[in-house]
N, C-alpha and C. Protein backbone atom coordinates (compact mmCIF):
# COMPACT_ATOMS: atom_id res chain seq x y z
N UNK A 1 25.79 -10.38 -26.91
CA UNK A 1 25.17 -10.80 -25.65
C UNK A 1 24.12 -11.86 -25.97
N UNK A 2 24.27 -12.80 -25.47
CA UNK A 2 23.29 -14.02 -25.67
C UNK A 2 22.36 -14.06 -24.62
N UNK A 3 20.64 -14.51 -25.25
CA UNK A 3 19.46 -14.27 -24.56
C UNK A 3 19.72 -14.59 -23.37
N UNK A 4 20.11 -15.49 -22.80
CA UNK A 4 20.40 -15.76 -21.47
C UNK A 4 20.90 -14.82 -20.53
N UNK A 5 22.38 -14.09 -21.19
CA UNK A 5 22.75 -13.26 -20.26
C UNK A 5 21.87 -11.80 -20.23
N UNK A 6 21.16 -11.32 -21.13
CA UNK A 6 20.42 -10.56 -21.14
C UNK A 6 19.39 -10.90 -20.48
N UNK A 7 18.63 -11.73 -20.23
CA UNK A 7 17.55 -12.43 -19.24
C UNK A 7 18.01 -11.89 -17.75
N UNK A 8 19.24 -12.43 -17.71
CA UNK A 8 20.18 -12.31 -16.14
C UNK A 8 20.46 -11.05 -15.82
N UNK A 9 21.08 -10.06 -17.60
CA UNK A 9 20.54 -8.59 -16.57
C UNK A 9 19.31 -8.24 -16.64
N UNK A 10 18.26 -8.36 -16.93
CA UNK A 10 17.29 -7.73 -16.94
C UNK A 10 16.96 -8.37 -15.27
N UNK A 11 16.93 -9.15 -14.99
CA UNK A 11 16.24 -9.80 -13.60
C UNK A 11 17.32 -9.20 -12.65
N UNK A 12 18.48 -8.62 -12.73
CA UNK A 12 18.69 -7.92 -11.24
C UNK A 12 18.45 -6.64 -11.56
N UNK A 13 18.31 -6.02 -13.12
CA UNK A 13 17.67 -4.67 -13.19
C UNK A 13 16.75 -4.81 -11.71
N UNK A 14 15.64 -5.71 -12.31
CA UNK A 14 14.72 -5.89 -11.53
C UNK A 14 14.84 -5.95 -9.80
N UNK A 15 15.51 -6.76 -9.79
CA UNK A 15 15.87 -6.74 -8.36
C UNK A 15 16.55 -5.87 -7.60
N UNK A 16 17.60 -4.93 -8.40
CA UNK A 16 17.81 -3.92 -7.64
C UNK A 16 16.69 -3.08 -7.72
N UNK A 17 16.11 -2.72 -8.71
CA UNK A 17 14.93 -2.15 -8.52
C UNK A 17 13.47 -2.29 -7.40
N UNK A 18 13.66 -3.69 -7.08
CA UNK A 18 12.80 -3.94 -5.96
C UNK A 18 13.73 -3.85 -4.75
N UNK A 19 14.97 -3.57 -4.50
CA UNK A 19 15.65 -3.30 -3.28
C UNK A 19 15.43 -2.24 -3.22
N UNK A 20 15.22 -0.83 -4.53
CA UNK A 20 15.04 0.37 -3.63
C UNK A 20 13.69 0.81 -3.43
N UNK A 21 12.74 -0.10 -3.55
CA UNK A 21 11.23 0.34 -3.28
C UNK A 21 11.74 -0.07 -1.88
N UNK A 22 12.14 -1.22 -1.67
CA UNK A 22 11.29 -1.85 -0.15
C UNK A 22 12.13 -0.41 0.67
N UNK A 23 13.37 -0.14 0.43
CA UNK A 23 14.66 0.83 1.21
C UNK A 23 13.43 2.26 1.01
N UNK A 24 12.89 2.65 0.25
CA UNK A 24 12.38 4.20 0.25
C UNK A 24 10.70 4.12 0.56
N UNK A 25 9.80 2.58 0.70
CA UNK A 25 8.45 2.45 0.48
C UNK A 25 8.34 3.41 1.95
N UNK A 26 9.36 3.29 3.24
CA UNK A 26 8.54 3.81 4.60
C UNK A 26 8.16 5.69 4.36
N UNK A 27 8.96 6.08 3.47
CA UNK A 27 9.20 7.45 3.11
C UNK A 27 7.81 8.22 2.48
N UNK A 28 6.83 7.20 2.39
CA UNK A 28 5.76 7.68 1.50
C UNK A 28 4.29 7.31 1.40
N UNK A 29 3.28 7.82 1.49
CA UNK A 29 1.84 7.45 1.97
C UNK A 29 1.04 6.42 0.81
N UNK A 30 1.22 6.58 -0.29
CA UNK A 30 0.73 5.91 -1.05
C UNK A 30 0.99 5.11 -2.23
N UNK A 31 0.72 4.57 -2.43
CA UNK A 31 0.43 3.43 -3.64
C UNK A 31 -0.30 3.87 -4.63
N UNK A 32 0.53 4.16 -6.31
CA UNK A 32 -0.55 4.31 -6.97
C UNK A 32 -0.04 3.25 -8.41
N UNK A 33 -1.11 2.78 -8.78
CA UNK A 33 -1.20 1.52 -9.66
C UNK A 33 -2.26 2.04 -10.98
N UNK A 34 -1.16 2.17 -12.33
CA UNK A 34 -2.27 2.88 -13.13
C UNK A 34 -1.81 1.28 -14.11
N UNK A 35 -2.22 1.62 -15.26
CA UNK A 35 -1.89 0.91 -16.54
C UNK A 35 -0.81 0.41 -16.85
N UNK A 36 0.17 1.70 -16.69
CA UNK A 36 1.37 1.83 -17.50
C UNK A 36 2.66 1.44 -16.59
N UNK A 37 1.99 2.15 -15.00
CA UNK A 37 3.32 2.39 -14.11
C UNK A 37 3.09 2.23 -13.07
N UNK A 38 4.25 1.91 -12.08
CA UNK A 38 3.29 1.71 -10.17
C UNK A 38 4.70 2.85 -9.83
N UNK A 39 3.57 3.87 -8.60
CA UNK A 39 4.07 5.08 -8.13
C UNK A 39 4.34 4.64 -6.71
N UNK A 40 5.29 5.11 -5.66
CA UNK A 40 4.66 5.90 -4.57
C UNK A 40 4.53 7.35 -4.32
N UNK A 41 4.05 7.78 -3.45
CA UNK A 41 3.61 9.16 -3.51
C UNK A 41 2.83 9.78 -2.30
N UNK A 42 3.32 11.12 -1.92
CA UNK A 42 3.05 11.69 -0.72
C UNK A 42 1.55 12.31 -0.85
N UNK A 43 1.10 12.43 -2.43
CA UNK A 43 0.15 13.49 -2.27
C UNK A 43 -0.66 12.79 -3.58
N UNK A 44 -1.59 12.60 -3.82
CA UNK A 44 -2.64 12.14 -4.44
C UNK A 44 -3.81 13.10 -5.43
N UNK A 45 -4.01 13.41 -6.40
CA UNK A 45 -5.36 13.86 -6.54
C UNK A 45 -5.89 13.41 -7.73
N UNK A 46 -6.97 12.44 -7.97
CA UNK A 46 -7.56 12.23 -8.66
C UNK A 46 -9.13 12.83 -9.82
N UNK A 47 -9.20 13.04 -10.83
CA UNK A 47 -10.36 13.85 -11.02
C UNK A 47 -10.92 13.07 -12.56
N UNK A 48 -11.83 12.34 -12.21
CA UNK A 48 -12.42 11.95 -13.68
C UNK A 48 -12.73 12.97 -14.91
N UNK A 49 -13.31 12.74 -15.92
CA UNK A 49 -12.77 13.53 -16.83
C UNK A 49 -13.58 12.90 -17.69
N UNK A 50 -15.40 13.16 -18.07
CA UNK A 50 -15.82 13.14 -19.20
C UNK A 50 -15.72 13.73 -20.34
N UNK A 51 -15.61 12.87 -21.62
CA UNK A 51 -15.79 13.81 -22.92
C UNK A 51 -16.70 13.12 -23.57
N UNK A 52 -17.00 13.34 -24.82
CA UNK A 52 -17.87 13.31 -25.34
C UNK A 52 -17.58 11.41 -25.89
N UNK A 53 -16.22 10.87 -26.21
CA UNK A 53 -16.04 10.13 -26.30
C UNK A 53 -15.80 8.65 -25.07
N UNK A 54 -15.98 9.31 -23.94
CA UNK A 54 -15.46 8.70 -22.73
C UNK A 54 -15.43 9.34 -21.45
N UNK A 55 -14.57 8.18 -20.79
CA UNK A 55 -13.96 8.59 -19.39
C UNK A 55 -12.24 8.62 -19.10
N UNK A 56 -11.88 10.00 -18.73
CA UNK A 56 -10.45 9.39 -18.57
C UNK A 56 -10.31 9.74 -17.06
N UNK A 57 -8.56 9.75 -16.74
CA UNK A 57 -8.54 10.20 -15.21
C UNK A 57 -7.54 10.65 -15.08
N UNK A 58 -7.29 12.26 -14.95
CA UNK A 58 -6.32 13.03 -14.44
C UNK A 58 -5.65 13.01 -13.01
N UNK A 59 -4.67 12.19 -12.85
CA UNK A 59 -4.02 11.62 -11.84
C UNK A 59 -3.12 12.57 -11.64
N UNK A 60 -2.35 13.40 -10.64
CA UNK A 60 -1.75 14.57 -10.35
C UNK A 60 -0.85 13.89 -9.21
N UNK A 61 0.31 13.46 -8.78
CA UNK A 61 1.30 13.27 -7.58
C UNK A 61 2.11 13.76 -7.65
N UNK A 62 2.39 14.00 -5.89
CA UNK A 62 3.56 15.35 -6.01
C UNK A 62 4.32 14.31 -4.89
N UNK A 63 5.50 14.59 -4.93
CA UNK A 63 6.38 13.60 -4.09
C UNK A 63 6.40 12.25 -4.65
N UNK A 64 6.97 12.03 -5.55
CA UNK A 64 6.71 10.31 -6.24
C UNK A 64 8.10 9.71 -6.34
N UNK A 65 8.11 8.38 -6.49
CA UNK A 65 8.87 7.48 -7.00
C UNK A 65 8.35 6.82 -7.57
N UNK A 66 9.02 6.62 -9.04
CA UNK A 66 8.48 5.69 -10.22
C UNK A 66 9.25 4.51 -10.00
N UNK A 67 8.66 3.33 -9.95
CA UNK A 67 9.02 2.23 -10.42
C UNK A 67 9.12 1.96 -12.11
N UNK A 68 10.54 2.55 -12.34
CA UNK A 68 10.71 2.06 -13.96
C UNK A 68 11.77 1.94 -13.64
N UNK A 69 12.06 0.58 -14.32
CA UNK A 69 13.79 -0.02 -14.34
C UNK A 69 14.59 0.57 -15.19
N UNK A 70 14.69 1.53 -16.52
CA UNK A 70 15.21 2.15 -17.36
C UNK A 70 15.13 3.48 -16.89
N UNK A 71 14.49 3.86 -16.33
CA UNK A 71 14.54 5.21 -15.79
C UNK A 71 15.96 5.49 -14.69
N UNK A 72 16.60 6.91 -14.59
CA UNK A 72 17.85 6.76 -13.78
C UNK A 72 17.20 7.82 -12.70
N UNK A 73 16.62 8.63 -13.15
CA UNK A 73 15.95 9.57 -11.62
C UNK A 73 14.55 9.41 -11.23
N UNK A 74 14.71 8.17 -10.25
CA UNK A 74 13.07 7.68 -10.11
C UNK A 74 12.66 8.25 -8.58
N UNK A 75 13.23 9.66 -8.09
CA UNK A 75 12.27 10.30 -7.37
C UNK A 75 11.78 11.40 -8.29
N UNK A 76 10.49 12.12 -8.35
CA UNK A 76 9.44 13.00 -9.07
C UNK A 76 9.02 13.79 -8.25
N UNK A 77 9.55 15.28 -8.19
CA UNK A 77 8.34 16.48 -7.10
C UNK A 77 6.91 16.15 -7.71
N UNK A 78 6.59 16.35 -9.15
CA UNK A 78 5.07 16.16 -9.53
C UNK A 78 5.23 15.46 -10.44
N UNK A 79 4.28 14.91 -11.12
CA UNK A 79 3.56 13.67 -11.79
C UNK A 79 2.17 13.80 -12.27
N UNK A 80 2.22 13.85 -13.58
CA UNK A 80 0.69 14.17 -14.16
C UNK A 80 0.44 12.97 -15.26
N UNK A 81 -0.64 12.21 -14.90
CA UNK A 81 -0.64 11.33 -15.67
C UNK A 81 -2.03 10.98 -16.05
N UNK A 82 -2.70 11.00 -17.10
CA UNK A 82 -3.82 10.91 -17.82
C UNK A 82 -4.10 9.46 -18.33
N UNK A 83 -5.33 8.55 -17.81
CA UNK A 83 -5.31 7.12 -17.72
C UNK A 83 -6.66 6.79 -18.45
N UNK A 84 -6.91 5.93 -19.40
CA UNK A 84 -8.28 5.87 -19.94
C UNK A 84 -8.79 4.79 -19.00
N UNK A 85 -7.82 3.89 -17.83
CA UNK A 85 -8.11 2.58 -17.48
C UNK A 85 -8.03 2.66 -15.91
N UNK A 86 -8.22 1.84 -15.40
CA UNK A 86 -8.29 1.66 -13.96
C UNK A 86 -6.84 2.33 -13.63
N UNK A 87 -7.34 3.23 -11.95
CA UNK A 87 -6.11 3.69 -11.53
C UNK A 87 -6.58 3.34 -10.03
N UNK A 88 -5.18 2.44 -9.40
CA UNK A 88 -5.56 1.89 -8.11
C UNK A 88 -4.92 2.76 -7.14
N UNK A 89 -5.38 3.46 -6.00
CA UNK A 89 -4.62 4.18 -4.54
C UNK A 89 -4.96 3.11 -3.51
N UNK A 90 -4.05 3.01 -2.92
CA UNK A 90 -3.97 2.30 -1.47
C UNK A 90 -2.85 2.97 -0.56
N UNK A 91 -3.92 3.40 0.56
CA UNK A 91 -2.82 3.91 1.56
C UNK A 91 -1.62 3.30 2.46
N UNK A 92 -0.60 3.37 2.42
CA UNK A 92 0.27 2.92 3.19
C UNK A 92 -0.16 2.73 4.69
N UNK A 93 0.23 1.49 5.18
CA UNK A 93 -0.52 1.77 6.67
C UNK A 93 1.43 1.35 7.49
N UNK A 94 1.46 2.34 7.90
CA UNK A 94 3.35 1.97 8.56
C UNK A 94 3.29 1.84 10.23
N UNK A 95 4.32 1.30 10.56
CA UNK A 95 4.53 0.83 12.09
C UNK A 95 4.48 2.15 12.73
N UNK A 96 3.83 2.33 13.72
CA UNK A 96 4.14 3.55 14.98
C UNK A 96 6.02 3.38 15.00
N UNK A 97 6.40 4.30 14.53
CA UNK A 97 7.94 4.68 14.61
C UNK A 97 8.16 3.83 16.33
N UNK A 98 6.98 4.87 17.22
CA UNK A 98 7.66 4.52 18.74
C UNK A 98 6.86 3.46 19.37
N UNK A 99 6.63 2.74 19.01
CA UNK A 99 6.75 1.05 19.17
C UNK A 99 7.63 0.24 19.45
N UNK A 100 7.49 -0.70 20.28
CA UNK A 100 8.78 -1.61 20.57
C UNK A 100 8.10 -2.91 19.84
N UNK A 101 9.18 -3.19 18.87
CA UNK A 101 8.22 -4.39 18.20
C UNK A 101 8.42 -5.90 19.15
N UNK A 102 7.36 -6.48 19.18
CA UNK A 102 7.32 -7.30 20.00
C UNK A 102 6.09 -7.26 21.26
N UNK A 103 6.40 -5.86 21.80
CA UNK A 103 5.74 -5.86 23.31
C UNK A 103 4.64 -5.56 23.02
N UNK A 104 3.89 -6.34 23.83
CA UNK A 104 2.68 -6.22 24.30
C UNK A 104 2.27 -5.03 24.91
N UNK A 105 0.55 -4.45 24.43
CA UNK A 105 0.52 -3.44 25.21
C UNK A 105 -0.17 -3.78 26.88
N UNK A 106 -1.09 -2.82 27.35
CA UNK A 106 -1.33 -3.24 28.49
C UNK A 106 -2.69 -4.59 28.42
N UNK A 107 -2.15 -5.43 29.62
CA UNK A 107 -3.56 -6.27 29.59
C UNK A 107 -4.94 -5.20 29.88
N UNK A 108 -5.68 -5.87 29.32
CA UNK A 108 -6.96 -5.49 29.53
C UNK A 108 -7.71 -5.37 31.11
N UNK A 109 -8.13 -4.44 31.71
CA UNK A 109 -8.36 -4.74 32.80
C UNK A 109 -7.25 -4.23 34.04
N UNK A 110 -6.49 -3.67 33.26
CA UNK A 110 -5.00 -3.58 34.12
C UNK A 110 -5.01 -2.22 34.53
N UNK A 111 -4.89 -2.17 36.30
CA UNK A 111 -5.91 -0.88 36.51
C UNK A 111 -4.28 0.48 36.60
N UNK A 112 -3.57 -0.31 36.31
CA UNK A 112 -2.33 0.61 35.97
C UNK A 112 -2.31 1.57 34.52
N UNK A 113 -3.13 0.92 33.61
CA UNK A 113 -3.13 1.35 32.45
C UNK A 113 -3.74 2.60 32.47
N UNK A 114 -3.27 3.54 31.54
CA UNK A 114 -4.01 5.19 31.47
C UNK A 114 -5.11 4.82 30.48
C-alpha cells in the first residue's frame, strides 16, 4: 500500500467517523474534550484529585460515544478516565423537537398570544 492510498484510507476512516457523530450527536447532552479523546455523553462527573505530587481529574461518563477511528464499539454504558490535563464539558444545547423550523413565534404585543 503506498503512502497515498493509506492517506486516502485514513481520511474516510475519518469521515465516516465524523458521519456518525453528526447521525448520534442529537442522542446525547454532552461534550467531553480531555487530552487523549473527545466523548459524548449523557451523564458527567468530574472530581479533582490532589496528591502529593499534583492535580489530576477523575472523569466518570455513563452513556458515551468515543470518537476513536480504530475503535469498532464506540457506544460505552461507563467511562472512567483519569487526566493530568485540561478536561473540557460543554452542554449540548438541541432544537425544541416541537418546533416548526422556520416559524416565527408570536409578535410581541399580540394580544392573542398566551
Amino acid at each position: 500500500m503506498s503512502a497515498e492510498e493509506l492517506e486516502n484510507f485514513e481520511t474516510d476512516l475519518e469521515l465516516q467517523l465524523y458521519r456518525e457523530y453528526r447521525d448520534v450527536a442529537g442522542l446525547f447532552q454532552f461534550v467531553v474534550e480531555t487530552d487523549r479523546r473527545f466523548y459524548l455523553a449523557n451523564s458527567v462527573r468530574i472530581d479533582p484529585v490532589e496528591t502529593r505530587t499534583g492535580l489530576y481529574f477523575d472523569v466518570e461518563l455513563k452513556d458515551a460515544w468515543v470518537w476513536d477511528v480504530y475503535r469498532s464499539a464506540r457506544f460505552v454504558k461507563h467511562v472512567r478516565v483519569m487526566s493530568f490535563k485540561d478536561v473540557n464539558v460543554e452542554e449540548l444545547a438541541h432544537a425544541d423537537p416541537f418546533s416548526v423550523p422556520g416559524a416565527a413565534g408570536p409578535a410581541a404585543g399580540d394580544p392573542t398570544a398566551s
